[in-house]
Protein backbone atom coordinates (compact mmCIF):
# COMPACT_ATOMS: atom_id res chain seq x y z
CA UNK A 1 5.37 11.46 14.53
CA UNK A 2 4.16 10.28 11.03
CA UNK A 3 0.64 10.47 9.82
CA UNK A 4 -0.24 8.57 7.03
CA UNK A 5 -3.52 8.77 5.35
CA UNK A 6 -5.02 6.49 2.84
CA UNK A 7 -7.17 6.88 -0.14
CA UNK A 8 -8.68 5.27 -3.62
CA UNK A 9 -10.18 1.91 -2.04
CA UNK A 10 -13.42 0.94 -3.03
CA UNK A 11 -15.38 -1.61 -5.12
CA UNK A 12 -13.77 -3.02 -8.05
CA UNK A 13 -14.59 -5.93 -10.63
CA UNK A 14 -12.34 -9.26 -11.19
CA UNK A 15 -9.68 -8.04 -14.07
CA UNK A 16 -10.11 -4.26 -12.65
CA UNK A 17 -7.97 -1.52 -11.11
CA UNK A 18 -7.91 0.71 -8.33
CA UNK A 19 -5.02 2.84 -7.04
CA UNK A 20 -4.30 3.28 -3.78
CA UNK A 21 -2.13 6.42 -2.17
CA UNK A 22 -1.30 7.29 1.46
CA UNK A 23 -0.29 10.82 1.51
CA UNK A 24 2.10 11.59 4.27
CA UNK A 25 2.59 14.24 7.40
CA UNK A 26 6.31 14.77 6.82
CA UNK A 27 8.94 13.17 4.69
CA UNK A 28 9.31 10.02 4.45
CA UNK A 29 10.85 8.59 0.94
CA UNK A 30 14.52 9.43 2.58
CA UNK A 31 13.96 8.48 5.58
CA UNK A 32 11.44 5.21 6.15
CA UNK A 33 11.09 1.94 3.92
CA UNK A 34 7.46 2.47 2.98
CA UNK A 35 4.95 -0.19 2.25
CA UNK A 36 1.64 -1.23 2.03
CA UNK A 37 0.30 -4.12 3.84
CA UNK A 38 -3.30 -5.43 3.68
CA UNK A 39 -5.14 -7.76 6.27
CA UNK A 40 -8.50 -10.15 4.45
CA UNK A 41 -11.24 -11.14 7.21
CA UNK A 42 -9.59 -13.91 9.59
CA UNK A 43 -6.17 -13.36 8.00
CA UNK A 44 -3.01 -11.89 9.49
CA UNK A 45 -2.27 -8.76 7.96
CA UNK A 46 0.78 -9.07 5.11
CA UNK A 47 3.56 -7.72 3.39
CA UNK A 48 1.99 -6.39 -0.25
CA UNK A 49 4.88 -5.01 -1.51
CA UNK A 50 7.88 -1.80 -0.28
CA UNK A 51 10.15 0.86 -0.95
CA UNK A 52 13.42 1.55 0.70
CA UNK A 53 14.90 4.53 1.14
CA UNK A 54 17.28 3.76 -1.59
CA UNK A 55 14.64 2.89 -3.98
CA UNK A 56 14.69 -0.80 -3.74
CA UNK A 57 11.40 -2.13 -4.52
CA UNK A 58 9.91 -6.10 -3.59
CA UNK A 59 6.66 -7.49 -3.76
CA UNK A 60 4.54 -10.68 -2.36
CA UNK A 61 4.89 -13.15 -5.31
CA UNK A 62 0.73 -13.09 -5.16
CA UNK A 63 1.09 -9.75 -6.39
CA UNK A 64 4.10 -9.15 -8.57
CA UNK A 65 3.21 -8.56 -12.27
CA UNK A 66 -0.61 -7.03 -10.98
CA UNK A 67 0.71 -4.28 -8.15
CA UNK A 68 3.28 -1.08 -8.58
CA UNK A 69 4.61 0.41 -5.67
CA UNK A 70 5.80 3.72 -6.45
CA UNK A 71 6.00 7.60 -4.47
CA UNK A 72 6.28 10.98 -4.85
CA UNK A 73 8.72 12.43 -3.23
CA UNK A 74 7.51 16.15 -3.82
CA UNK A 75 3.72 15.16 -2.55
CA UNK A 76 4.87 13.13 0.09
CA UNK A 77 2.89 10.51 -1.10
CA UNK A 78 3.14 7.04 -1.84
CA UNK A 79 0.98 4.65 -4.42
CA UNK A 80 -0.06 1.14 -5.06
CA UNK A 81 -1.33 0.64 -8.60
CA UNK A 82 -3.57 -2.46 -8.64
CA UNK A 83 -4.40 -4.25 -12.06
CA UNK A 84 -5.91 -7.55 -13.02
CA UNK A 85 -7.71 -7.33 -9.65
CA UNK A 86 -8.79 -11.07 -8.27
CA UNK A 87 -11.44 -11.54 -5.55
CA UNK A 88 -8.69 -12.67 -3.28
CA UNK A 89 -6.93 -9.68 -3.34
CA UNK A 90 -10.28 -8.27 -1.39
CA UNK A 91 -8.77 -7.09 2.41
CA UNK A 92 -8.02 -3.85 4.01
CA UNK A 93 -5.04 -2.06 2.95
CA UNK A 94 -2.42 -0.26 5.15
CA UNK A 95 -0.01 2.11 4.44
CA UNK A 96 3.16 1.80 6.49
CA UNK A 97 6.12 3.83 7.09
CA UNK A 98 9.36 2.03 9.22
CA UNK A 99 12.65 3.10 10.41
CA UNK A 100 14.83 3.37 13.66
CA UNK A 101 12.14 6.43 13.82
CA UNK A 102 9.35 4.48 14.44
CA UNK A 103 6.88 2.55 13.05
CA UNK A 104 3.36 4.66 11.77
CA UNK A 105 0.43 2.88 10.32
CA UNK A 106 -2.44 4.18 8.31
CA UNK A 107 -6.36 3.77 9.34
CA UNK A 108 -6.44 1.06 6.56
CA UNK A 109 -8.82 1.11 3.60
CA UNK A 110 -11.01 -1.27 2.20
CA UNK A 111 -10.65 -2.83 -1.21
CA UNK A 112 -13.31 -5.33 -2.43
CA UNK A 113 -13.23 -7.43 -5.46
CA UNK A 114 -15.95 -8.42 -6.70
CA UNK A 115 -18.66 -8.63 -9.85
């Protein structure tokens, strides 16, 4: 069993940035792809971008240029650096870790964007 936690959401203006991390139970960089996912009101939830376990990185075209993906293997922690925030990038975000393991979710955090 994984727990993932999630921190760093909040209010942020259009052009703004937040980071996001999800710090981790046990570890995970070697052993799940890991990847945060985020879910607007009335949406499904979606891919926002992922890590695999041998460091192979991809991201949702809405995001790529804007979002880094990026971990800590020592901290057991993962991160999502957001620039040039948009209002449409308002939604909860999840942290997820995947493998034949299982599949563990964070509680989701908000992010709002917004002036």
């Amino acid at each position: 069993q994984v727990q993932l936690v999630e921190s760093g959401g909040g209010l942020a203006q259009p052009g703004g940035s937040l980071r996001l991390s999800c710090a981790a139970s046990a570890s995970i960089f070697s052993r799940y792809v890991m990847g945060w996912y985020r879910q607007a009101p009335g949406m499904e939830r979606e891919l926002v971008a992922h890590i695999t376990n041998v460091g192979r990185i991809d991201y949702a075209d809405s995001v790529k240029g804007r979002f880094t993906i990026s971990g800590d293997n020592a901290k057991n922690t993962l991160y999502l650096r957001m620039n040039s925030l948009k209002p449409e990038d308002t939604a909860v975000y999840y942290c997820n870790a995947f493998s034949f393991l299982g599949n563990y979710w964070g509680q989701g955090i908000q992010v709002t964007v917004s002036s």
